[in-house]
N, C-alpha and C. Protein backbone atom coordinates (compact mmCIF):
# COMPACT_ATOMS: atom_id res chain seq x y z
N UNK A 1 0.37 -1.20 4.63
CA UNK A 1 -1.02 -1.54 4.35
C UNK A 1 -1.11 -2.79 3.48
N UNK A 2 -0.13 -2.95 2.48
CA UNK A 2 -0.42 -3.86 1.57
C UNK A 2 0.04 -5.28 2.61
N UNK A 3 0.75 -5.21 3.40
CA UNK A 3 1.01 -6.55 4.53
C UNK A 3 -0.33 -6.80 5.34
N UNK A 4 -0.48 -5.85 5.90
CA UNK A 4 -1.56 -5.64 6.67
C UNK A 4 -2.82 -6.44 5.68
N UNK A 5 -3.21 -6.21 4.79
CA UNK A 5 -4.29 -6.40 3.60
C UNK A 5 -3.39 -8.19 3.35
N UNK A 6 -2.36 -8.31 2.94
CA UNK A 6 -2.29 -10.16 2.65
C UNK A 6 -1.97 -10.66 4.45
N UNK A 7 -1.85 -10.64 5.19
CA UNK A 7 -1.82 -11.16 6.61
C UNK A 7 -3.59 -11.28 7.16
N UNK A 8 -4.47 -10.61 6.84
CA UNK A 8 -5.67 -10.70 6.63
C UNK A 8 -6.17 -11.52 5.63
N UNK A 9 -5.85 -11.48 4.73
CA UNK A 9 -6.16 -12.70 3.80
C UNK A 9 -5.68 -14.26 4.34
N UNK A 10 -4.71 -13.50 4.74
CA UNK A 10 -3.99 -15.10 5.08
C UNK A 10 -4.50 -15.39 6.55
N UNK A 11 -5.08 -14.62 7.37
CA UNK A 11 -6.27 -15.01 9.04
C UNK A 11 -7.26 -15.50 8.34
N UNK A 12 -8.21 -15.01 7.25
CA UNK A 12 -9.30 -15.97 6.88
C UNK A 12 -9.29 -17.20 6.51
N UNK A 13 -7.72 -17.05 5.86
CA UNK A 13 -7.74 -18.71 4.83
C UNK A 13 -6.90 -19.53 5.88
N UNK A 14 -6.66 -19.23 7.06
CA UNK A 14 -6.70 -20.80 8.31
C UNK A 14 -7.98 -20.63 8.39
N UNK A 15 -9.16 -19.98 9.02
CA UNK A 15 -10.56 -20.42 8.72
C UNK A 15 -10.82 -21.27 8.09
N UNK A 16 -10.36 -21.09 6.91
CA UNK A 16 -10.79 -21.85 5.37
C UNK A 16 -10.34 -23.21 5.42
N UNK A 17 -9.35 -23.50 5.75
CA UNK A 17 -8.29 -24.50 5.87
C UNK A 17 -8.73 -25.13 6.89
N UNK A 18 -9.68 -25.13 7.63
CA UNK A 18 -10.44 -25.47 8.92
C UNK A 18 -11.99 -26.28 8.60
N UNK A 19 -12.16 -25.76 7.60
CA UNK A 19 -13.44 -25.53 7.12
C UNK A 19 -15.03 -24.60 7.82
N UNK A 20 -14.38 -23.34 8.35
CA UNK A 20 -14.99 -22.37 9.20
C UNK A 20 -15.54 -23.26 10.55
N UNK A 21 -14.49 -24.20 10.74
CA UNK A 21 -15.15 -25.48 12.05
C UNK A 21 -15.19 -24.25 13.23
N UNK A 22 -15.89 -24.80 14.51
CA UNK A 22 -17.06 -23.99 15.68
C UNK A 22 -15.47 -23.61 16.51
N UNK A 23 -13.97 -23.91 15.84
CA UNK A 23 -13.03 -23.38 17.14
C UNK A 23 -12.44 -22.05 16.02
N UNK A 24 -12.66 -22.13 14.81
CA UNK A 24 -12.17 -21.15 13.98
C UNK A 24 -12.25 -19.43 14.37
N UNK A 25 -11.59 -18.59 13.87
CA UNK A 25 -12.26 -16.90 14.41
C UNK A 25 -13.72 -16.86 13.79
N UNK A 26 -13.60 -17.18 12.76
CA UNK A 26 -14.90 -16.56 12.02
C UNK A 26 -16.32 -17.62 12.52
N UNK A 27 -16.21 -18.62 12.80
CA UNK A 27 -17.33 -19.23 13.58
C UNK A 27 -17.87 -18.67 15.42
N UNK A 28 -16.62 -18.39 16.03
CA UNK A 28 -16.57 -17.94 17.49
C UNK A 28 -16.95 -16.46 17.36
N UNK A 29 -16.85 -15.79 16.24
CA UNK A 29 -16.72 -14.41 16.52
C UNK A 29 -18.47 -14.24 15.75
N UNK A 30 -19.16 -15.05 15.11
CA UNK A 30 -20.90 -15.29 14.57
C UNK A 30 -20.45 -14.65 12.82
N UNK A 31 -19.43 -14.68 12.01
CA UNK A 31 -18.47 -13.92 11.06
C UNK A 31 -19.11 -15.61 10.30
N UNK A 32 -19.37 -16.19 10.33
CA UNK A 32 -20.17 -17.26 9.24
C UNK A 32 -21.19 -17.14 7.99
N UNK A 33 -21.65 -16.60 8.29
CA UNK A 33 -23.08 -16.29 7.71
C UNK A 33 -22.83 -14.58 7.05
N UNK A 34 -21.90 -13.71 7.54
CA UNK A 34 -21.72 -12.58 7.14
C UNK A 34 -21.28 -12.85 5.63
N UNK A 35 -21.35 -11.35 5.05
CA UNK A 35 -20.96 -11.44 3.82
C UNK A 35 -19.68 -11.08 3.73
N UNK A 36 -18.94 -11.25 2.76
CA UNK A 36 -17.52 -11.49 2.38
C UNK A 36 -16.37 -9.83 2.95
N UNK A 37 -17.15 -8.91 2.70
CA UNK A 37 -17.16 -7.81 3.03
C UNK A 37 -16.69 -7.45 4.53
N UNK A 38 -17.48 -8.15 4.95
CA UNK A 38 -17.80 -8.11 7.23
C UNK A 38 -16.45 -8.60 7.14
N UNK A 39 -16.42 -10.15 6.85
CA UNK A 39 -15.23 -10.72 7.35
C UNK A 39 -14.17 -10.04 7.01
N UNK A 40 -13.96 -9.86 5.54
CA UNK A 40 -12.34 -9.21 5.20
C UNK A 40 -12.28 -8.01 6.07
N UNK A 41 -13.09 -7.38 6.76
CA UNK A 41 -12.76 -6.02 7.67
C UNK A 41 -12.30 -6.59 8.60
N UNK A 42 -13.26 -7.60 9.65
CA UNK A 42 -12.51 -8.19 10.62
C UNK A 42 -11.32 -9.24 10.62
N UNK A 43 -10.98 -9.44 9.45
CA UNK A 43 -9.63 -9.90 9.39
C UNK A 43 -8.41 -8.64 9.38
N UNK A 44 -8.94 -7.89 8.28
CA UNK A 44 -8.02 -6.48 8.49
C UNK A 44 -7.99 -5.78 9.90
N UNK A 45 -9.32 -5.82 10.55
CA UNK A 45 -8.97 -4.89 12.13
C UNK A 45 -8.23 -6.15 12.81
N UNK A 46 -7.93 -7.74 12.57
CA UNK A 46 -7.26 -8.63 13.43
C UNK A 46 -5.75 -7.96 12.60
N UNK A 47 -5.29 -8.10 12.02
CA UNK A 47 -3.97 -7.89 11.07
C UNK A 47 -3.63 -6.46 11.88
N UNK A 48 -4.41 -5.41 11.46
CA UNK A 48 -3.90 -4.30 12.06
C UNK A 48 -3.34 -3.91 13.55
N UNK A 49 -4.50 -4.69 14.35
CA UNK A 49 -4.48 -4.62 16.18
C UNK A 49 -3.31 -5.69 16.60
N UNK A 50 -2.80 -6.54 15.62
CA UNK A 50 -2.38 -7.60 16.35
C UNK A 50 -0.88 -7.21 15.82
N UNK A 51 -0.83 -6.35 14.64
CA UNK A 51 0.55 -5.75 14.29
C UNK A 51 0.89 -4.72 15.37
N UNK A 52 -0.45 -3.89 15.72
CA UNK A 52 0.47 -2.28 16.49
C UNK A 52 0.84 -2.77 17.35
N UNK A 53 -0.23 -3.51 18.05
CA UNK A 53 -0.42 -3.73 19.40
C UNK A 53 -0.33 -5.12 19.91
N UNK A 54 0.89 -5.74 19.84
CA UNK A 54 0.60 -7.14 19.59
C UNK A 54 -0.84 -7.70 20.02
N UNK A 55 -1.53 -7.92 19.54
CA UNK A 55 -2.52 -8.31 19.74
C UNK A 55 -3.74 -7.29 20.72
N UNK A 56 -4.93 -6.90 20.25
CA UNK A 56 -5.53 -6.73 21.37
C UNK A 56 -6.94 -7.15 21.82
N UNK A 57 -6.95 -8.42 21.71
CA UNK A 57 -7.19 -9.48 22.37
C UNK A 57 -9.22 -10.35 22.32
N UNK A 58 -10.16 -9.63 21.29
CA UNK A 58 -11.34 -9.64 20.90
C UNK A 58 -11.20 -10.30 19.71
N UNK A 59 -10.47 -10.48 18.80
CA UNK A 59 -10.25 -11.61 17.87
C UNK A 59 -9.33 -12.61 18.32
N UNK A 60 -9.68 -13.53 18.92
CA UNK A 60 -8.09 -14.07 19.61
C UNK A 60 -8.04 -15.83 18.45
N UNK A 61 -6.38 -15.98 18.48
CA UNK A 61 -6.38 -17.26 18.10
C UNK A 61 -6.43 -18.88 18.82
N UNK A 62 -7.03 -19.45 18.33
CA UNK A 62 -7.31 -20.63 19.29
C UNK A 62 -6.98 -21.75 18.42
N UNK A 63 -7.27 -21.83 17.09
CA UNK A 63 -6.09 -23.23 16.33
C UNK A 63 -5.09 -22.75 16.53
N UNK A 64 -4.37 -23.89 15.96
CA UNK A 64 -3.12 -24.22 16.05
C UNK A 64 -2.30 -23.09 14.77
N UNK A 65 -3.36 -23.35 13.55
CA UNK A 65 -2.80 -22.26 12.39
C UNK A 65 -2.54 -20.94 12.51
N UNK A 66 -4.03 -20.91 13.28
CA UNK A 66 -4.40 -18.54 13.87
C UNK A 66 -2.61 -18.74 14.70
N UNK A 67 -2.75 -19.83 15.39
CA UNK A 67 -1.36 -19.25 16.72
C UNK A 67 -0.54 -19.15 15.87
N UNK A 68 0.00 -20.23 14.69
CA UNK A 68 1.05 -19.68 14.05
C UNK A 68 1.35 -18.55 13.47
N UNK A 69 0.00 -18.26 12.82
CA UNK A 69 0.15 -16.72 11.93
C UNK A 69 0.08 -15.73 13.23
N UNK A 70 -0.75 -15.93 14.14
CA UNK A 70 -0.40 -14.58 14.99
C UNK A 70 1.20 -14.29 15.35
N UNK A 71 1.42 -15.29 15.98
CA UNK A 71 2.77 -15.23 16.37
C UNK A 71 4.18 -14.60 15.14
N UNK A 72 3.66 -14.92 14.46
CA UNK A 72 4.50 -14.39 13.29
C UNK A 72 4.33 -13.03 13.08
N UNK A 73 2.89 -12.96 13.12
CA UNK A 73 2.65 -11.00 12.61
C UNK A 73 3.36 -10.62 14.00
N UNK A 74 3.30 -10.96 14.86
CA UNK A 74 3.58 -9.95 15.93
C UNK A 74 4.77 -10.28 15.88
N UNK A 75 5.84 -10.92 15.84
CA UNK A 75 7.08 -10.87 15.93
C UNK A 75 7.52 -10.25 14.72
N UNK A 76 6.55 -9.69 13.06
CA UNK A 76 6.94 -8.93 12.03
C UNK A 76 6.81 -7.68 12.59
N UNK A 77 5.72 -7.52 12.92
CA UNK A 77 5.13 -5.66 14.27
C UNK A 77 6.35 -5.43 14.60
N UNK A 78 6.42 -6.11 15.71
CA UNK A 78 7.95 -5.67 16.88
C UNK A 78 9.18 -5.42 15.73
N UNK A 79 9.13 -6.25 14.96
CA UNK A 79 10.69 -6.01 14.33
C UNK A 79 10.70 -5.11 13.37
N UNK A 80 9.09 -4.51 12.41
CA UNK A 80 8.97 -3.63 12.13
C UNK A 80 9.14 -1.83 12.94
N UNK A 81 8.66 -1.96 13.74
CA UNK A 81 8.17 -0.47 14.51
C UNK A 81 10.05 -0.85 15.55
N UNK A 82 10.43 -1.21 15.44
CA UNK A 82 11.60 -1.23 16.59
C UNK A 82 12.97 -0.63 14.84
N UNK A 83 12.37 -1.04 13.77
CA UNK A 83 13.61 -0.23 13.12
C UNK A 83 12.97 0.84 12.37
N UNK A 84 11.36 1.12 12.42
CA UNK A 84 11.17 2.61 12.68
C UNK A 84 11.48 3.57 13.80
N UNK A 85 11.61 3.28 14.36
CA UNK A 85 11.61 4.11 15.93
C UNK A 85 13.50 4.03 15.96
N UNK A 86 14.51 3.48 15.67
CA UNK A 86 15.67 2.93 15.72
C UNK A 86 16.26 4.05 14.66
N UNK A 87 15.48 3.90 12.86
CA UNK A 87 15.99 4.98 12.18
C UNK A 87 15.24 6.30 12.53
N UNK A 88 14.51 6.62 13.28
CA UNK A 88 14.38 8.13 13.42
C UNK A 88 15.29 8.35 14.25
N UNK A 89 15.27 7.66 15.49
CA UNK A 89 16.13 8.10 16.48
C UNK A 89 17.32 8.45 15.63
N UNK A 90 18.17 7.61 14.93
CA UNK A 90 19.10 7.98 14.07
C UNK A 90 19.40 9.15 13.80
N UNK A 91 18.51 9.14 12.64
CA UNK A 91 18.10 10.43 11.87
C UNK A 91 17.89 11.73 12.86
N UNK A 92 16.95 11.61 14.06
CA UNK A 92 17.35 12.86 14.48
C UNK A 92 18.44 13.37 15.36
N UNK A 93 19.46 11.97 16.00
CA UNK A 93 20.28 12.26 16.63
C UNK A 93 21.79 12.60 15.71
N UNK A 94 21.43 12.54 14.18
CA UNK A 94 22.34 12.94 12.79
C UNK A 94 22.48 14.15 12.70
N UNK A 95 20.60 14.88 12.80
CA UNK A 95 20.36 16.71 12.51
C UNK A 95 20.75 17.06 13.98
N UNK A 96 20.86 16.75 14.96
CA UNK A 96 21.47 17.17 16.22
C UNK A 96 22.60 17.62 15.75
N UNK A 97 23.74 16.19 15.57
CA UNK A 97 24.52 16.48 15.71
C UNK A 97 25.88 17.68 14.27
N UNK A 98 24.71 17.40 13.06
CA UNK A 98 25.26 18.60 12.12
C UNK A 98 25.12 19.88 12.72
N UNK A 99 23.60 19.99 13.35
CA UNK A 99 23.49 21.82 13.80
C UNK A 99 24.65 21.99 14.95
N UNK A 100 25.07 20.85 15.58
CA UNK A 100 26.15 21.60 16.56
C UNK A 100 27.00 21.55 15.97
N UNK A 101 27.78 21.27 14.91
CA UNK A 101 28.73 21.58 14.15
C UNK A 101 28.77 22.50 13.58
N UNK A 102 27.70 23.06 12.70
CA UNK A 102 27.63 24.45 12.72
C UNK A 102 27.64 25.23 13.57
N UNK A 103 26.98 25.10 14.95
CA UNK A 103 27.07 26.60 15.67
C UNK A 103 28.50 26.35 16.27
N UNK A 104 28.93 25.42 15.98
CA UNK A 104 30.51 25.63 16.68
C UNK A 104 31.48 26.33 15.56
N UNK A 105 31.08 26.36 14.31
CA UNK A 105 32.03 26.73 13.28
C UNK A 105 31.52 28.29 13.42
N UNK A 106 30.28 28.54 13.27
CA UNK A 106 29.94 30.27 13.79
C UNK A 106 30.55 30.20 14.98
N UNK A 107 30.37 30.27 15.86
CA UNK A 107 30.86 30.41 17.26
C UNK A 107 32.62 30.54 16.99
N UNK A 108 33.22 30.02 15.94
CA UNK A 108 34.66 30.19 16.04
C UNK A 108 34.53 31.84 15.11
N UNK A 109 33.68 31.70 14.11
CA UNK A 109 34.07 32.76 12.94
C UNK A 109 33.65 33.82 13.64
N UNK A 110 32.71 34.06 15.03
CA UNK A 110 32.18 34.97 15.39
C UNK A 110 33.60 35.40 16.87
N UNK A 111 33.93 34.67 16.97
CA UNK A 111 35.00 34.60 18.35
C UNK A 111 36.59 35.32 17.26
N UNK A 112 37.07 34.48 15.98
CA UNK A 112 38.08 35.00 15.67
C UNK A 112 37.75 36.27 15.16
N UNK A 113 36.39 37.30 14.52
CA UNK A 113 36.09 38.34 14.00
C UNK A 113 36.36 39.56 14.98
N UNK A 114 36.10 38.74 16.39
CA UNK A 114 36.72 39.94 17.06
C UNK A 114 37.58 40.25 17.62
N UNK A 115 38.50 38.92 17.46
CA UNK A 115 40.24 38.75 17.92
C UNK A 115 40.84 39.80 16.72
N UNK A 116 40.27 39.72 16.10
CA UNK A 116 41.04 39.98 14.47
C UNK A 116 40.34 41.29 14.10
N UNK A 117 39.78 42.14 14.60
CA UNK A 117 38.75 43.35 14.61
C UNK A 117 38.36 43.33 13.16
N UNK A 118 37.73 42.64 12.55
CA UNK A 118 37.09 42.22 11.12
C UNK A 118 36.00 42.95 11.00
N UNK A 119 35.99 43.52 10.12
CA UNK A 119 34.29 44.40 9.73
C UNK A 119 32.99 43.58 10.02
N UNK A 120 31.95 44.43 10.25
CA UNK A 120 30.99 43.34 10.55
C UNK A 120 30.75 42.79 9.38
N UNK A 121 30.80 43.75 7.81
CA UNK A 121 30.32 43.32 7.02
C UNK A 121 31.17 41.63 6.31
N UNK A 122 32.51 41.76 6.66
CA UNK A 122 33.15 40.62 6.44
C UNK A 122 32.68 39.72 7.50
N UNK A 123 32.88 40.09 8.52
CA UNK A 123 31.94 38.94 9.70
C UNK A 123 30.91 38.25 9.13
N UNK A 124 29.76 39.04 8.59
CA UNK A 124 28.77 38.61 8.22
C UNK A 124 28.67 37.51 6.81
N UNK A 125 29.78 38.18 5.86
CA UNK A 125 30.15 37.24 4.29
C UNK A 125 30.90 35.92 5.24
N UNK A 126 31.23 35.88 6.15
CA UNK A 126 32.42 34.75 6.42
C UNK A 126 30.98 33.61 6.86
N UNK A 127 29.91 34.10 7.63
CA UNK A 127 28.88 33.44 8.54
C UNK A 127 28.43 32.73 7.40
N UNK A 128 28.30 33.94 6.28
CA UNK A 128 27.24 33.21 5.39
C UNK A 128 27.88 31.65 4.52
N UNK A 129 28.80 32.32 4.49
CA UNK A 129 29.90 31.13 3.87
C UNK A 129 30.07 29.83 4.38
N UNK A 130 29.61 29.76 5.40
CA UNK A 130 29.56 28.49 6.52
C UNK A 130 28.26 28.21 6.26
């Protein structure tokens, strides 16, 4: 959020840097005359839509500055959400692979308990022990 919130700051101020001229977002989109409030939302819903989703496409950039900063958030998006999605996968292909290590270590203590005719109640202290 806090990227999201300065990448929005930083879509208004190429506006600014423009001087809100008639090719800017905030002149094309009627965001001129609004109060300070309007715009910083529609800079935040441009920051947000253009991070998930690279772009989706009702605030669009047309200087030369918007293209730079878009292009940047969306190549931060992609490289963000690709090493979220990268460490879960991780992470859950980690708890996969501990629980089958356990049921293979039961699966032995439960296989030698009855090679070895072991009480259940020791069966059961040996399970827990694992």
């Amino acid at each position: 959020m806090i990227m999201s919130h300065i990448v929005a700051c930083n879509w208004y101020f190429t506006a600014m840097i423009d001087d809100f001229g008639p090719e800017t977002w905030v002149a094309r989109k009627g965001y001129v005359d609004s109060d300070i409030g309007t715009q910083y939302l529609a800079a935040l819903y441009w920051s947000i839509t253009t991070m998930s989703t690279v772009g989706y496409g009702d605030i669009t950039a047309l200087t030369e500055t918007e293209m730079i900063l878009s292009i940047l958030w969306m190549i931060i998006g992609v490289v963000f959400f690709s090493l979220v999605i990268g460490s879960l996968s991780s992470m859950i292909a980690n708890m996969d692979h501990k629980e089958a290590a356990l049921q293979e270590k039961i699966s032995f203590i439960l296989d030698f308990s009855k090679a070895a005719n072991l009480k259940k109640d020791l069966t059961l202290r040996l399970r827990h022990a694992i």
